[in-house]
N, C-alpha and C. Protein backbone atom coordinates (compact mmCIF):
# COMPACT_ATOMS: atom_id res chain seq x y z
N UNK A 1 -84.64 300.06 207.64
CA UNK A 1 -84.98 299.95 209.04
C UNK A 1 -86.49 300.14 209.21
N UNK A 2 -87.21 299.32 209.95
CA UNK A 2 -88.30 299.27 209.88
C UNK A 2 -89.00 299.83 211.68
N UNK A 3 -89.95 300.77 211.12
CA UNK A 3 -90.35 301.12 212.45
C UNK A 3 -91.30 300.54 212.96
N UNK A 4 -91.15 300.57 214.46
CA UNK A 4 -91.99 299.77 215.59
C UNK A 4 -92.60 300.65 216.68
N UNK A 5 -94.00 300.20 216.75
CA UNK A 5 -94.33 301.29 217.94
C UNK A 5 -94.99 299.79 219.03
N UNK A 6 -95.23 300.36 220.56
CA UNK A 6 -95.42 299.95 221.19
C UNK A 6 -96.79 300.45 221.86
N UNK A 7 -98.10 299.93 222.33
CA UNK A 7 -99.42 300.87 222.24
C UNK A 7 -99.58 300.37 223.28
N UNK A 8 -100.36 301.09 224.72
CA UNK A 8 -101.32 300.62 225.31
C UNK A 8 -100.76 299.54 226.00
N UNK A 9 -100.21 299.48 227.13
CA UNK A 9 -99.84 298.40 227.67
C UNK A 9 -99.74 298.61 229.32
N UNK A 10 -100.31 297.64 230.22
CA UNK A 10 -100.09 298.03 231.57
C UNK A 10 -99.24 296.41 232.43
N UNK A 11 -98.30 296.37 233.12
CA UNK A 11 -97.69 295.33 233.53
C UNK A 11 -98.61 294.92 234.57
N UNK A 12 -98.82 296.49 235.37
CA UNK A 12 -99.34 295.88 236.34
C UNK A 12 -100.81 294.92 236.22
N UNK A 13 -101.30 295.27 234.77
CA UNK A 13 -102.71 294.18 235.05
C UNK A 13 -102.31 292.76 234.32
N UNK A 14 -100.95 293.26 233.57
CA UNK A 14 -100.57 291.66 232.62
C UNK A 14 -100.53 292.13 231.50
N UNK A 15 -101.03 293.04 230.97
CA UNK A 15 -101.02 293.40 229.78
C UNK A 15 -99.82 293.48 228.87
N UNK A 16 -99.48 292.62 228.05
CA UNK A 16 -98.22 292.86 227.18
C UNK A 16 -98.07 294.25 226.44
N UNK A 17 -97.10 294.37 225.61
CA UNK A 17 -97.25 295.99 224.71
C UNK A 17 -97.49 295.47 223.78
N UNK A 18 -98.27 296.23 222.81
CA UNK A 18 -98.87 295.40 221.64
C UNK A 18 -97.16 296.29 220.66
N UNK A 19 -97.05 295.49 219.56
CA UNK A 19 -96.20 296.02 218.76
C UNK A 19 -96.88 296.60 217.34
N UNK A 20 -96.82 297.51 216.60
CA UNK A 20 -97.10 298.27 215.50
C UNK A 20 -96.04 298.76 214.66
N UNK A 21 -95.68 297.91 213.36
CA UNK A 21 -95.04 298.59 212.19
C UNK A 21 -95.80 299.41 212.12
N UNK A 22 -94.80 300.94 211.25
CA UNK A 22 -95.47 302.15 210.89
C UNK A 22 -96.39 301.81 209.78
N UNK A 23 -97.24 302.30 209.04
CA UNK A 23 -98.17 302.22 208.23
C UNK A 23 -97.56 302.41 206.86
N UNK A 24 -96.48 302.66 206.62
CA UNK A 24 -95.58 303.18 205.33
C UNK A 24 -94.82 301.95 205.45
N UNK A 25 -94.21 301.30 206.44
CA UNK A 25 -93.29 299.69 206.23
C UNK A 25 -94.86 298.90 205.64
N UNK A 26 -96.12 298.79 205.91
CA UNK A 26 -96.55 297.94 206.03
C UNK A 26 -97.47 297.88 204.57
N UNK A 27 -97.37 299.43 204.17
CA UNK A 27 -97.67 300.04 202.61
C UNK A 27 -96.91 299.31 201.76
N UNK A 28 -95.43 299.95 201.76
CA UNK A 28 -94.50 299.26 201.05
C UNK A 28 -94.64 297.54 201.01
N UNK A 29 -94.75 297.01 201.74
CA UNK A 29 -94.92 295.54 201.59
C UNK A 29 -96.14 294.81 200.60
N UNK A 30 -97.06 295.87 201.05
CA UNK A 30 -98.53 295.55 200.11
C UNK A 30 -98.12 295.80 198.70
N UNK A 31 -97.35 297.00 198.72
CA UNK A 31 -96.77 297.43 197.29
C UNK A 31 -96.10 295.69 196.42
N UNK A 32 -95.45 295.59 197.50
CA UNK A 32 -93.80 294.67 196.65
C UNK A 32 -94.49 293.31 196.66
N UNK A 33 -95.60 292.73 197.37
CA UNK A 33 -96.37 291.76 196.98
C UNK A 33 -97.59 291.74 195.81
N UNK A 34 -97.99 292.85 195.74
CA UNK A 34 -99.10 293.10 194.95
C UNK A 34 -98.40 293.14 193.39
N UNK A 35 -97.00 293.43 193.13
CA UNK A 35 -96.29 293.73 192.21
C UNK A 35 -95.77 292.12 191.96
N UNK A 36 -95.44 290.86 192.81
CA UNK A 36 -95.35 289.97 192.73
C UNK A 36 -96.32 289.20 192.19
N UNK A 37 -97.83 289.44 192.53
CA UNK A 37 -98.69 289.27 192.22
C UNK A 37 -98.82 288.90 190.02
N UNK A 38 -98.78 290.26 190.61
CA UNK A 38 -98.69 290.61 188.79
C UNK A 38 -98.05 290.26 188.28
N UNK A 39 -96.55 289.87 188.55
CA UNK A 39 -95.24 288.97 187.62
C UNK A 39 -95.95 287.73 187.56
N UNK A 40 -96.54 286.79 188.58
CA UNK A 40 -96.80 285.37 188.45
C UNK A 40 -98.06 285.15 187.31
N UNK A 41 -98.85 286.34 187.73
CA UNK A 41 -100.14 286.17 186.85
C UNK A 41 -99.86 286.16 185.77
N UNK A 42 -99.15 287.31 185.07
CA UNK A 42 -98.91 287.63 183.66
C UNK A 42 -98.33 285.87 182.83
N UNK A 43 -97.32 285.32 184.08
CA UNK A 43 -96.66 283.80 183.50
C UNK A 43 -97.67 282.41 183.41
N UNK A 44 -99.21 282.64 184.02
CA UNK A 44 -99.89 281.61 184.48
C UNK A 44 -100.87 282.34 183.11
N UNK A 45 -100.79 282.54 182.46
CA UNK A 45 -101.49 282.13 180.85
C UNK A 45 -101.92 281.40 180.44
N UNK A 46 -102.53 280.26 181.08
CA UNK A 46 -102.29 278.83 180.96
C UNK A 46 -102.69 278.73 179.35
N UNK A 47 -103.89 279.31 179.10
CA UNK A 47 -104.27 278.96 177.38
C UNK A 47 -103.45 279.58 176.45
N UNK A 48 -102.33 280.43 176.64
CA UNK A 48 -101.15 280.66 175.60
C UNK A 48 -100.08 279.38 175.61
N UNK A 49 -99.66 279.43 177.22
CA UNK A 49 -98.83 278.05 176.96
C UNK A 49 -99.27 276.86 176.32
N UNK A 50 -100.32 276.45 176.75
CA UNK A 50 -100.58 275.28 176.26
C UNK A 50 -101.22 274.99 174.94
N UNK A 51 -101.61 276.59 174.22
CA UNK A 51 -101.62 276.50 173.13
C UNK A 51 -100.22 276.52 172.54
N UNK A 52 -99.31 277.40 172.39
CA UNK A 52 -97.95 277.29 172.16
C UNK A 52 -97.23 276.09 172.17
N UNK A 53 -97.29 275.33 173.10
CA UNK A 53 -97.01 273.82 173.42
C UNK A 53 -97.66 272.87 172.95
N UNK A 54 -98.96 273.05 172.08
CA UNK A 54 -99.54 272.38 171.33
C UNK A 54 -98.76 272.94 169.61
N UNK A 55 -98.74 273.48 169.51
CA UNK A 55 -98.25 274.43 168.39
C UNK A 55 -96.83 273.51 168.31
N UNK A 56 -96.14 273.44 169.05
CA UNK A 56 -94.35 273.50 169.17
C UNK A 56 -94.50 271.75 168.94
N UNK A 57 -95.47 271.05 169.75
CA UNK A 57 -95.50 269.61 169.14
C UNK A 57 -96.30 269.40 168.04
N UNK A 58 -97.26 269.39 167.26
CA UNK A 58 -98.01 269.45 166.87
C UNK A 58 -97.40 268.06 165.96
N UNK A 59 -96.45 268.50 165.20
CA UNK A 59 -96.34 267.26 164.24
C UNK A 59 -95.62 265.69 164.92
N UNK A 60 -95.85 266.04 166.55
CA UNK A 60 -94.99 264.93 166.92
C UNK A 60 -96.31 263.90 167.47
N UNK A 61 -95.92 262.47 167.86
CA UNK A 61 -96.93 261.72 168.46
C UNK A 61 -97.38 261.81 169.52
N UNK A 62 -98.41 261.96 169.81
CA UNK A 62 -99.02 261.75 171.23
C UNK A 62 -98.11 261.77 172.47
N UNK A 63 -97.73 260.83 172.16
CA UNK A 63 -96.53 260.00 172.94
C UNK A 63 -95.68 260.52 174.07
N UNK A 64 -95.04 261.84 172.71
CA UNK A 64 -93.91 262.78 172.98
C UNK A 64 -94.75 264.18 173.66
N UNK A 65 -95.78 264.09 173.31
CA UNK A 65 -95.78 265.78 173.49
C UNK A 65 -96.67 265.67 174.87
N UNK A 66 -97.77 264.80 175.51
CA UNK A 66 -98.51 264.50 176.54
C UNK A 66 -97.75 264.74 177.62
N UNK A 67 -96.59 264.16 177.90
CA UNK A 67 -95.88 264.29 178.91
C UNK A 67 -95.44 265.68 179.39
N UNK A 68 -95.31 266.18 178.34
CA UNK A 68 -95.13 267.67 178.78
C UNK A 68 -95.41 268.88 178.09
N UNK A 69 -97.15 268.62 178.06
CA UNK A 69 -97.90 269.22 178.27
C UNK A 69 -98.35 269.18 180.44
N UNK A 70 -98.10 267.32 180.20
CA UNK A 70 -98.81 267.46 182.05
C UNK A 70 -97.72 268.49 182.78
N UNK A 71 -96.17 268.16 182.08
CA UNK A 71 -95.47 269.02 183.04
C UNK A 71 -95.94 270.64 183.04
N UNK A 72 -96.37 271.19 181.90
CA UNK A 72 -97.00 272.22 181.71
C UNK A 72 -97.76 273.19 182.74
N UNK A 73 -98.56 271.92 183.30
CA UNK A 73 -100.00 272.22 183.55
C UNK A 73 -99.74 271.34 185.12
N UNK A 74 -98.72 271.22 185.69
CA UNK A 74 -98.26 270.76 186.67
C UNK A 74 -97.32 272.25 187.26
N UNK A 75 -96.49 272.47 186.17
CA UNK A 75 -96.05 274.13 186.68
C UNK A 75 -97.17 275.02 187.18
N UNK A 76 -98.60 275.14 185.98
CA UNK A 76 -99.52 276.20 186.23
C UNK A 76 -100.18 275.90 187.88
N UNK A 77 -99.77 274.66 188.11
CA UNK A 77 -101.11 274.45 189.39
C UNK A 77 -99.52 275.14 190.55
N UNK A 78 -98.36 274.50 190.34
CA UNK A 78 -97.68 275.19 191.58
C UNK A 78 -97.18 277.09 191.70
N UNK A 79 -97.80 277.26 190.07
CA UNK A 79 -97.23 278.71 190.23
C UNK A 79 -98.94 279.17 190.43
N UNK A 80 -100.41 278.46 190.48
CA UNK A 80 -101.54 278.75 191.46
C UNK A 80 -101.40 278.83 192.80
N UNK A 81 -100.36 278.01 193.13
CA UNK A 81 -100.12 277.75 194.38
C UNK A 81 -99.34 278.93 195.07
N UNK A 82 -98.25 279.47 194.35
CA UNK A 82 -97.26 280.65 194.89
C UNK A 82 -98.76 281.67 194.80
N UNK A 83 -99.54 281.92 193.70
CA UNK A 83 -100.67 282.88 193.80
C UNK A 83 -101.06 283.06 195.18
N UNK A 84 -101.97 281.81 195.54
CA UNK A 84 -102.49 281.59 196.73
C UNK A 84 -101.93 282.63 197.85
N UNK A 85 -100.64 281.56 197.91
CA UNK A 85 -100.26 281.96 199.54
C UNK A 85 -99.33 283.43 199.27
N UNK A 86 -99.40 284.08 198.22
CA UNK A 86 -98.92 285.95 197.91
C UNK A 86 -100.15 286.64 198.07
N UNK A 87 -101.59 285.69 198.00
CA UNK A 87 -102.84 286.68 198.13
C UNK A 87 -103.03 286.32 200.10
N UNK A 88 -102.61 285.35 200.15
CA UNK A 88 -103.08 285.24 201.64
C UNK A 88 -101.81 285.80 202.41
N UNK A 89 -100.68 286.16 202.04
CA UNK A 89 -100.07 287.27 202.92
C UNK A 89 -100.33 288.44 202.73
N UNK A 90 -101.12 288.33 201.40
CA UNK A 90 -101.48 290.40 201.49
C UNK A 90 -102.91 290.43 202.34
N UNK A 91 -103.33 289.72 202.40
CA UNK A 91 -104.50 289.68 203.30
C UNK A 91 -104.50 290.05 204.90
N UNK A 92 -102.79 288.66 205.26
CA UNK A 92 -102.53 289.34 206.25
C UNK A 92 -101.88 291.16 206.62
N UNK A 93 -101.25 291.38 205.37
CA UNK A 93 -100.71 293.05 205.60
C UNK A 93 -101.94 293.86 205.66
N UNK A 94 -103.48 293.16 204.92
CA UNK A 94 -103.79 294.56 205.04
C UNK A 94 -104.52 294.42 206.00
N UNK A 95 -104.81 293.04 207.17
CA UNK A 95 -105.75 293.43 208.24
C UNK A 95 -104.72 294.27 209.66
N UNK A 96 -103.18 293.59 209.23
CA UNK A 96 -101.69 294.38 209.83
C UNK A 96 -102.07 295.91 209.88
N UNK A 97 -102.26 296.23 208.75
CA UNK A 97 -102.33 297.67 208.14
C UNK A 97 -103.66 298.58 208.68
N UNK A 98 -104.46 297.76 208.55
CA UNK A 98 -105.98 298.11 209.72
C UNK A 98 -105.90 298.34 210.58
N UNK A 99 -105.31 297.60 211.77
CA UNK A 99 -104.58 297.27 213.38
C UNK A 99 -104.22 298.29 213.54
N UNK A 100 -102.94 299.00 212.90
CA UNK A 100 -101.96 299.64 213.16
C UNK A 100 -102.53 300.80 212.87
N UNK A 101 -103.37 301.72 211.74
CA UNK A 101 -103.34 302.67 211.23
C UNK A 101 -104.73 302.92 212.43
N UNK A 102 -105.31 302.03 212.90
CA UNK A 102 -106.58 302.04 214.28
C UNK A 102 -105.80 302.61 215.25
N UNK A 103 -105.06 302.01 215.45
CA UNK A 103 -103.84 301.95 216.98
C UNK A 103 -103.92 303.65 216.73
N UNK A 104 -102.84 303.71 215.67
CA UNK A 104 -101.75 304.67 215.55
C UNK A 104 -102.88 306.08 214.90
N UNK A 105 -103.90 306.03 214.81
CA UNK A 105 -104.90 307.33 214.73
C UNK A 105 -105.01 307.85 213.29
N UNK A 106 -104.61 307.02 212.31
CA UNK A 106 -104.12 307.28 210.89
C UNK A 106 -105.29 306.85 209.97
């Protein structure tokens, strides 16, 4: 269960209530992405795989092994891609995490 606070808000001028996860939901999240982080990186090796995959074809022709090497190196660019957008949601938690810990006096 995730906590919510409500800050600073007046109807009568229009003012909506702003909403604030606690600073510990918004910790934990930085945690379990930043740890995601690190699983993808450790797999995006690109110069082990594709040495390995040079290794594993080596005695075969051109032919055979080109093709997937590109698939290779077609994985590395979409698991760059999961990188990306796991660094640009921790970006958003930690300006979340700024907001809130401002708000909330922390």
């Amino acid at each position: 269960m995730q906590s919510v606070f409500a800050r600073s808000y007046s109807t009568y001028e229009g003012e909506c209530p702003s909403l604030y996860r606690s600073t510990e939901d918004i910790g934990r999240d930085i945690k379990e992405i930043k740890k995601r982080i690190g699983e993808v990186y450790s797999m995006l090796n690109v110069r082990n795989v594709l040495g390995e995959a040079m290794s594993a074809y080596a005695g075969e022709e051109p032919e055979c092994w080109i093709p997937a090497l590109k698939n290779l190196v077609e994985e590395a660019e979409d698991t760059l891609g999961v990188l990306i957008c796991l660094r640009d949601n921790l970006d958003i938690l930690k300006a979340e995490l700024e907001d809130a810990a401002w708000i909330l006096g922390r």
